[in-house]
Structure formats: C-alpha cells, structure tokens
C-alpha atoms as a PDB file:
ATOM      1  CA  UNK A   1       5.595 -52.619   3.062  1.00  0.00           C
ATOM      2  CA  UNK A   2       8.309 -54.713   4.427  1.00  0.00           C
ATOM      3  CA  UNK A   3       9.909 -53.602   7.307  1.00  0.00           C
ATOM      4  CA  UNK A   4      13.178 -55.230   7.310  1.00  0.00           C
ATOM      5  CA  UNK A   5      13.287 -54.785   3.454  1.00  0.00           C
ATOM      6  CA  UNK A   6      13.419 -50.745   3.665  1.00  0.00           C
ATOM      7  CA  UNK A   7      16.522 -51.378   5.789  1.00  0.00           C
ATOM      8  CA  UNK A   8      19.852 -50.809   4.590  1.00  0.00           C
ATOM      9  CA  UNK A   9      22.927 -53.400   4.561  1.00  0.00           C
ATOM     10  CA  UNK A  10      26.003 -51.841   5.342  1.00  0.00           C
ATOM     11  CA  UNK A  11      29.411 -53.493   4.153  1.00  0.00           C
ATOM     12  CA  UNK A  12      32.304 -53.757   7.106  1.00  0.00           C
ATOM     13  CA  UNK A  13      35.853 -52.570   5.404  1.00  0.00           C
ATOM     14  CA  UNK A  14      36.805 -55.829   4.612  1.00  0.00           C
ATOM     15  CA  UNK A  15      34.449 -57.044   2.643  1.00  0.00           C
ATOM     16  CA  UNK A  16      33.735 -56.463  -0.881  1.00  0.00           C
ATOM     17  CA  UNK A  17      30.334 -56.580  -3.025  1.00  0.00           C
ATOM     18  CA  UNK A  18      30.090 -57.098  -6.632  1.00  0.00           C
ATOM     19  CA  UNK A  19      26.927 -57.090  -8.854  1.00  0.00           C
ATOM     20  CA  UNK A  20      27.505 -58.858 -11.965  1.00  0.00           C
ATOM     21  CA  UNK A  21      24.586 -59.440 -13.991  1.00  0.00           C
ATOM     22  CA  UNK A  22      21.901 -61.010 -11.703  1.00  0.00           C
ATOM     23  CA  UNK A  23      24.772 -62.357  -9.811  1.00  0.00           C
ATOM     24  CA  UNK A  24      25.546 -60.783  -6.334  1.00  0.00           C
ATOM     25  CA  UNK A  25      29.322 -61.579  -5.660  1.00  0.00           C
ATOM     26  CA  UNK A  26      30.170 -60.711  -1.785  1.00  0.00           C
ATOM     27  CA  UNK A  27      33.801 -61.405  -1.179  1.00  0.00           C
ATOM     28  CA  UNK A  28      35.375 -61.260   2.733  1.00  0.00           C
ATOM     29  CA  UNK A  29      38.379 -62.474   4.936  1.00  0.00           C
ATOM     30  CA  UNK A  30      36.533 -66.107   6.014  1.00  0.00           C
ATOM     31  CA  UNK A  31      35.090 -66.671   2.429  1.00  0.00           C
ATOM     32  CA  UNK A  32      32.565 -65.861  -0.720  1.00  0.00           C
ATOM     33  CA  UNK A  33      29.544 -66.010  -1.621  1.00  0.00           C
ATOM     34  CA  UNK A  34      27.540 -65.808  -4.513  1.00  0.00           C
ATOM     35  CA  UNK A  35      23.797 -64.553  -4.352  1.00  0.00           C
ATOM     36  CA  UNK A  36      21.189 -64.762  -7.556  1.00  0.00           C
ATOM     37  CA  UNK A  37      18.436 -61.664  -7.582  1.00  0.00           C
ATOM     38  CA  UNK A  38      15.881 -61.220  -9.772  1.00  0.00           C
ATOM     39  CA  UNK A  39      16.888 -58.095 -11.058  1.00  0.00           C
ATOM     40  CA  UNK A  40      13.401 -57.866 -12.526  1.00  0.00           C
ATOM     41  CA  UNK A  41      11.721 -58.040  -9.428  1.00  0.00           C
ATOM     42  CA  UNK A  42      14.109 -55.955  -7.407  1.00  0.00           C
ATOM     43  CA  UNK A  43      16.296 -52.751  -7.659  1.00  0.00           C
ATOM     44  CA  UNK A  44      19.738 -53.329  -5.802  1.00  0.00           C
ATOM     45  CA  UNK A  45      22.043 -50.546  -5.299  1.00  0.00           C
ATOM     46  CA  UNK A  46      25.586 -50.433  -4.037  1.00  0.00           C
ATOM     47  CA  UNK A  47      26.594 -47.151  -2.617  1.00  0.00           C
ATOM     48  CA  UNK A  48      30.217 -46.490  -2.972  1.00  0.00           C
ATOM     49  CA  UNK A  49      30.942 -49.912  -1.341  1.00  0.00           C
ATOM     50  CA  UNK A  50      29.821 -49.193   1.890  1.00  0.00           C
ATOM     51  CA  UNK A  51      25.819 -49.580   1.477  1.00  0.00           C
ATOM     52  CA  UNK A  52      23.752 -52.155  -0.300  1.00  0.00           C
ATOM     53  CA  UNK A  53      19.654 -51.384  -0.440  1.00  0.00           C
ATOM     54  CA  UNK A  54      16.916 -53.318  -2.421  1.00  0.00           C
ATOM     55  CA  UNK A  55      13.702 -52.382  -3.072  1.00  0.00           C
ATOM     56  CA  UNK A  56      11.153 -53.913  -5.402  1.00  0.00           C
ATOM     57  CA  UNK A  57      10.057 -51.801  -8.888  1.00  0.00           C
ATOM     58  CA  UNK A  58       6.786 -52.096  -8.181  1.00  0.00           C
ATOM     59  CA  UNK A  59       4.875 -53.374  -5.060  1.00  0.00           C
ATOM     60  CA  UNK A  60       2.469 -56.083  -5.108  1.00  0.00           C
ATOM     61  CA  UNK A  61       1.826 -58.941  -3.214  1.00  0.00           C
ATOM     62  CA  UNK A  62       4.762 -61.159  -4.800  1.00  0.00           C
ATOM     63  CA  UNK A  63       7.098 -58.489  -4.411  1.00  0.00           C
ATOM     64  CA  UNK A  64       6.073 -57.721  -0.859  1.00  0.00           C
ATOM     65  CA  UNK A  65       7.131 -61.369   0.318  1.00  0.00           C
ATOM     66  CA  UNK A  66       9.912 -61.727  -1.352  1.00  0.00           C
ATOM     67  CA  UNK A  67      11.439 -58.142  -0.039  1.00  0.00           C
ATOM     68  CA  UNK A  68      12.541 -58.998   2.535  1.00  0.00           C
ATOM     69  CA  UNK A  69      13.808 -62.183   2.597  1.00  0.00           C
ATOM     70  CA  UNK A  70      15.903 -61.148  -0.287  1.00  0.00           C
ATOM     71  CA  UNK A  71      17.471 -58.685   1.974  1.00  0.00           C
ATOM     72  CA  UNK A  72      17.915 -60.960   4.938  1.00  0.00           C
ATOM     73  CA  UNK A  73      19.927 -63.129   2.654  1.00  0.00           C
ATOM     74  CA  UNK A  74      22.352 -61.245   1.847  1.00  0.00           C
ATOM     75  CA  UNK A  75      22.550 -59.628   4.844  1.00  0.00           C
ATOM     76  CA  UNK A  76      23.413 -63.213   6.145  1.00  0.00           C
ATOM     77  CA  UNK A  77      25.966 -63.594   3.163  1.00  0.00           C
ATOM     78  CA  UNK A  78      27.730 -60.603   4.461  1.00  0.00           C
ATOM     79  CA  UNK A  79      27.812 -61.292   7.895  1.00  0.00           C
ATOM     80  CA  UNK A  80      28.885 -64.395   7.197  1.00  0.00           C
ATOM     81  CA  UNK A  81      31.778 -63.381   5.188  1.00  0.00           C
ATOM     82  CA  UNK A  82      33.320 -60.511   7.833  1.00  0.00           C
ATOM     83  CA  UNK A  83      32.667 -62.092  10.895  1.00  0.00           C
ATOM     84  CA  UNK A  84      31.065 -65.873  10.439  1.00  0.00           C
ATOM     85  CA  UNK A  85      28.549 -67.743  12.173  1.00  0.00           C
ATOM     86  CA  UNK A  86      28.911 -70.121  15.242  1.00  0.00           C
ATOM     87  CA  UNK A  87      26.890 -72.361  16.867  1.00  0.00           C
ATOM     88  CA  UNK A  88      27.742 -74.575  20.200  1.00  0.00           C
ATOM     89  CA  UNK A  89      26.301 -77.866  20.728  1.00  0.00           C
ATOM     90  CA  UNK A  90      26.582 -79.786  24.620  1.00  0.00           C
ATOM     91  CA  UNK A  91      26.123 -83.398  24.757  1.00  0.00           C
ATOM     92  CA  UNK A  92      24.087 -84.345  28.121  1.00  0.00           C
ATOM     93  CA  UNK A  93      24.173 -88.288  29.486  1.00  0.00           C
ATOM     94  CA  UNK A  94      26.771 -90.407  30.934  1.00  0.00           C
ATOM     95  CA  UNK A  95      29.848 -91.528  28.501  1.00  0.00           C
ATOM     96  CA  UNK A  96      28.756 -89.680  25.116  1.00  0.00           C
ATOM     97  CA  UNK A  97      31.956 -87.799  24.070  1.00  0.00           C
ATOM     98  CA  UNK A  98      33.006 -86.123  20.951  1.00  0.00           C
ATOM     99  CA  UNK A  99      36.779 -86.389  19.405  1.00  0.00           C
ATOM    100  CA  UNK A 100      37.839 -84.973  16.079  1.00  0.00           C
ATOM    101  CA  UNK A 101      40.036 -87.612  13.788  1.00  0.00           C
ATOM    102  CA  UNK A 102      41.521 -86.122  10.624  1.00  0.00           C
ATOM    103  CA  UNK A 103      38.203 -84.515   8.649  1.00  0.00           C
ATOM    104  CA  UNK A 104      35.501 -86.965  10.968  1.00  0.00           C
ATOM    105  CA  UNK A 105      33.655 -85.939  14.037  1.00  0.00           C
ATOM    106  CA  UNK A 106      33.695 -88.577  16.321  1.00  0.00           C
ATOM    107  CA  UNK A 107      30.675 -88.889  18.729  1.00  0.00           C
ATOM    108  CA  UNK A 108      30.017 -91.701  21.623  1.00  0.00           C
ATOM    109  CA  UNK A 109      26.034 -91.643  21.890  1.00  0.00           C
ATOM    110  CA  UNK A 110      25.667 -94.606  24.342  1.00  0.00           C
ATOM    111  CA  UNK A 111      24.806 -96.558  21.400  1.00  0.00           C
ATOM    112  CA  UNK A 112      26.719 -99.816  20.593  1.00  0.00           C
ATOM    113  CA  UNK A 113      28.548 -98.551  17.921  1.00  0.00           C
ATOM    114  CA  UNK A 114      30.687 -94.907  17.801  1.00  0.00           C
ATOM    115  CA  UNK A 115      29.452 -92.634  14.868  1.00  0.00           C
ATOM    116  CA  UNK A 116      31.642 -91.073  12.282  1.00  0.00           C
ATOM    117  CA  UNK A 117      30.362 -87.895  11.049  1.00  0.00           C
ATOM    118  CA  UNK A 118      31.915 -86.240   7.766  1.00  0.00           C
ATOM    119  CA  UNK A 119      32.945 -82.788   8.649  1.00  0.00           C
ATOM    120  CA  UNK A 120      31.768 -80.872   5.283  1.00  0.00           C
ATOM    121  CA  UNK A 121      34.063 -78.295   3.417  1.00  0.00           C
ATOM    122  CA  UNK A 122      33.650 -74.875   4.612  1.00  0.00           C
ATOM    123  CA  UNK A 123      32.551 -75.717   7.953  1.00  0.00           C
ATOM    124  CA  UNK A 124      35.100 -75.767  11.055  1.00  0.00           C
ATOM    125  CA  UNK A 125      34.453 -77.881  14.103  1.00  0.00           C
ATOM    126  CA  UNK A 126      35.730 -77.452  17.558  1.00  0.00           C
ATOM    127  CA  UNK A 127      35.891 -79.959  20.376  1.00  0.00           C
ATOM    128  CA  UNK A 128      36.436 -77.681  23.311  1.00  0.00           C
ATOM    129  CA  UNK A 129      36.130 -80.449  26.315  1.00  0.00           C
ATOM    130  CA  UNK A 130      34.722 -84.074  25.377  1.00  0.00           C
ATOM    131  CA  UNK A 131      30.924 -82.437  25.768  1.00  0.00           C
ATOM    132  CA  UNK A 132      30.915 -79.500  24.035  1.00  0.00           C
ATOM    133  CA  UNK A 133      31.341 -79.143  20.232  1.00  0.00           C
ATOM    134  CA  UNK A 134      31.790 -75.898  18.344  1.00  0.00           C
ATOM    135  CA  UNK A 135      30.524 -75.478  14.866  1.00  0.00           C
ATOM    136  CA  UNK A 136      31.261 -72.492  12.454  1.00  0.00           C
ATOM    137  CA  UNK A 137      31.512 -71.492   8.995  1.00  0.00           C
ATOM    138  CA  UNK A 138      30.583 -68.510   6.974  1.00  0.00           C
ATOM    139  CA  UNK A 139      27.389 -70.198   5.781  1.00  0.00           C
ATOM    140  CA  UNK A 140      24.350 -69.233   7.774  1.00  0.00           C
ATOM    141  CA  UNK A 141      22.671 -72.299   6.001  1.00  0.00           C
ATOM    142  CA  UNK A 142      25.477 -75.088   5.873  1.00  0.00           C
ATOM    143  CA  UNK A 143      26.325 -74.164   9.831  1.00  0.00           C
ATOM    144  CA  UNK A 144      22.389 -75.199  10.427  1.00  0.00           C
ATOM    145  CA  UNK A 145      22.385 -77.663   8.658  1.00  0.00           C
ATOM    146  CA  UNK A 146      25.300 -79.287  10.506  1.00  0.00           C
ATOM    147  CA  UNK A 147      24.443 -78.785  13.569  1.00  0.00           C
ATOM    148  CA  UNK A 148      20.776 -79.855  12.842  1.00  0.00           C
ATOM    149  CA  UNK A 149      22.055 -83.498  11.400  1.00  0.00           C
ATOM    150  CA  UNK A 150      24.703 -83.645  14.676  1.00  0.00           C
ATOM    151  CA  UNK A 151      21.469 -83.036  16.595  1.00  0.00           C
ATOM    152  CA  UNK A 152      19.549 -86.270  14.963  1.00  0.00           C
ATOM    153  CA  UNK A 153      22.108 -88.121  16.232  1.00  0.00           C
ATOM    154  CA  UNK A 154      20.936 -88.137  19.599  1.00  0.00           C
ATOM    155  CA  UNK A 155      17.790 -86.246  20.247  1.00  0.00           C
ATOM    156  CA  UNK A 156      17.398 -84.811  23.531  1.00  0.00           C
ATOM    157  CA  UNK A 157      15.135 -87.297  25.761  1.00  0.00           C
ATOM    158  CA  UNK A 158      12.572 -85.348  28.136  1.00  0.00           C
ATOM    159  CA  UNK A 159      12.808 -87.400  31.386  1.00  0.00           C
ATOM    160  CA  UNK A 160      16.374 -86.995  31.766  1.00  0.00           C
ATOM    161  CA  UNK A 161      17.917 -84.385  29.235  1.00  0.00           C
ATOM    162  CA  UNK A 162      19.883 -86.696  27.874  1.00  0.00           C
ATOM    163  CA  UNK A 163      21.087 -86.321  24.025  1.00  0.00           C
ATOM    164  CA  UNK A 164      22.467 -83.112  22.090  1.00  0.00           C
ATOM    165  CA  UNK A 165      21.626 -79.887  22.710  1.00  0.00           C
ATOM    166  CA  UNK A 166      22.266 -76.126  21.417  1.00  0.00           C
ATOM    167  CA  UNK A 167      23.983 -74.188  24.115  1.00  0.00           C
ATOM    168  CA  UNK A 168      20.826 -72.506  26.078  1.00  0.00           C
ATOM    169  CA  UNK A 169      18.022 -74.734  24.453  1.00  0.00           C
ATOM    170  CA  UNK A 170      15.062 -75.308  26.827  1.00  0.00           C
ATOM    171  CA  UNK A 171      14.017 -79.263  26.863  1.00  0.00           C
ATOM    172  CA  UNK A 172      10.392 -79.775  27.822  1.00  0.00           C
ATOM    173  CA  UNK A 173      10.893 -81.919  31.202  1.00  0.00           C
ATOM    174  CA  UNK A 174       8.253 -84.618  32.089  1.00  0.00           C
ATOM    175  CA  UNK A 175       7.807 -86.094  35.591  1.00  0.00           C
ATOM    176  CA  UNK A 176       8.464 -89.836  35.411  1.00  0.00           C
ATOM    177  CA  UNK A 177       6.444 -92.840  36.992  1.00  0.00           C
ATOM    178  CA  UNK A 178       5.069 -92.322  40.364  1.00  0.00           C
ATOM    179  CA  UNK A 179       4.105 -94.970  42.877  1.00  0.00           C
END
C-alpha cells in the first residue's frame, strides 16, 4: 500500500479542480494546470470541491508505484496554483553579480564573457541584492529546472565555495595543498 497515496488532497478556496475526461484541469490565482490520469488505472474523486482522493481499482505491483506519485503530482499542481513555488539561489566568489535586463538574467561568473540567460514564460525572477537571485513560478518542475540550468552555470568549487548555490546547500569542503 502506498502511504502517501491513501492521503487526501485538499483544495484551498481559491482554487478550482475540474475532471474532464482523463484530463485533470486545476485552475488558481498564479495559474493552471492541466494533469493526464489514467482513469483506467486509477479512481479519482472530487468531493464537493474541497477534496480530491485517488486510489487504484485494483492493486498490483504497477498500480502500487504509480499511486503515489500520481498523487504527489497533483498535489504539486495545486500547491502550485494557490500559493507557488520559490526557490533562492546565492552566488559565492569575488565580482559574479546578477542583473535582470528586459526578459534576460544577467549573470557575471568571473568568466571572460557575461552570460545572458532567457527567463522562460511562467517563471518570475528576482534579483534581491547583486548575489542573491529569486526564482518562482507555479510549476514545481519548470522552477527546478531553472534553477538547476542557472546552477550549471557556475558549479560550486569545493576549495573555496565559489559558484551558485541554493540558499542552505551544504558544499563538501576539501583542505587545499599543504607544505
């Protein structure tokens, strides 16, 4: 049995859910989102708007390890929708900066050349001081993904720490040369 499939999503008052076909439509004030089920695998009831549960018709393996995930994801799609993910990345090292110009994230590396990144569309980013870059959106997936290419940019180095790192990520430190 899957223990985070058995539990039930419940909808904040600002968000709506729709099942359409195999088509989950969840609808909220930062965006939507659109959700496929296998509707042959898995039951999914919406009580009265404030309550969505899944559960598979019949439980075998297949059905077991898709439970849950199936219910994490929309679970994410609903969070996502009332409240939004967010995700804060520092830049360590002397001189790298970040600046936004018109839809581009602008990032100073210590390389010899600035980088231009292309801010996708549903995705918000936030330059709060020259070091510390905000990025959120209503997609669990997309905000990842961002912030995982921003990230390859500049990986984080482990004698000094220098490169781009999520707020509170722990960098393996090595001890340098000795004498």
């Amino acid at each position: 049995m899957s223990k985070i499939g058995k539990i039930s999503i419940s909808i904040p008052e600002k968000v709506k859910a729709v099942l359409s076909g195999n088509v989950l439509n969840i609808e909220g004030p930062l965006g939507k989102k659109s959700l496929n089920v296998d509707l042959d695998m898995f039951n999914v009831d919406i009580a009265e708007g404030k309550e969505i549960s899944i559960k598979p018709k019949k439980l075998d393996q297949n059905s077991k390890r898709l439970w849950g995930m199936n219910r994490s994801l929309i679970n994410n799609a609903v969070i996502g929708s009332s409240k939004g993910y967010e995700k804060t990345l520092e830049l360590v090292g002397v001189g790298y900066r970040a600046a936004l110009k018109d839809k581009q994230l602008n990032l100073q590396l210590g390389y010899s050349h600035d980088i231009n990144f292309d801010i996708p569309e549903g995705i918000k980013i936030a330059v709060e001081k020259q070091t510390i870059v905000k990025v959120s959106g209503s997609d669990k997936q997309q905000v990842g993904m961002v912030v995982s290419k921003i990230k390859s940019f500049r990986k984080p180095e482990p004698y000094k720490g220098k490169g781009i790192r999520e707020k509170g990520q722990y960098i393996l430190r090595k001890e340098g040369k000795k004498k």
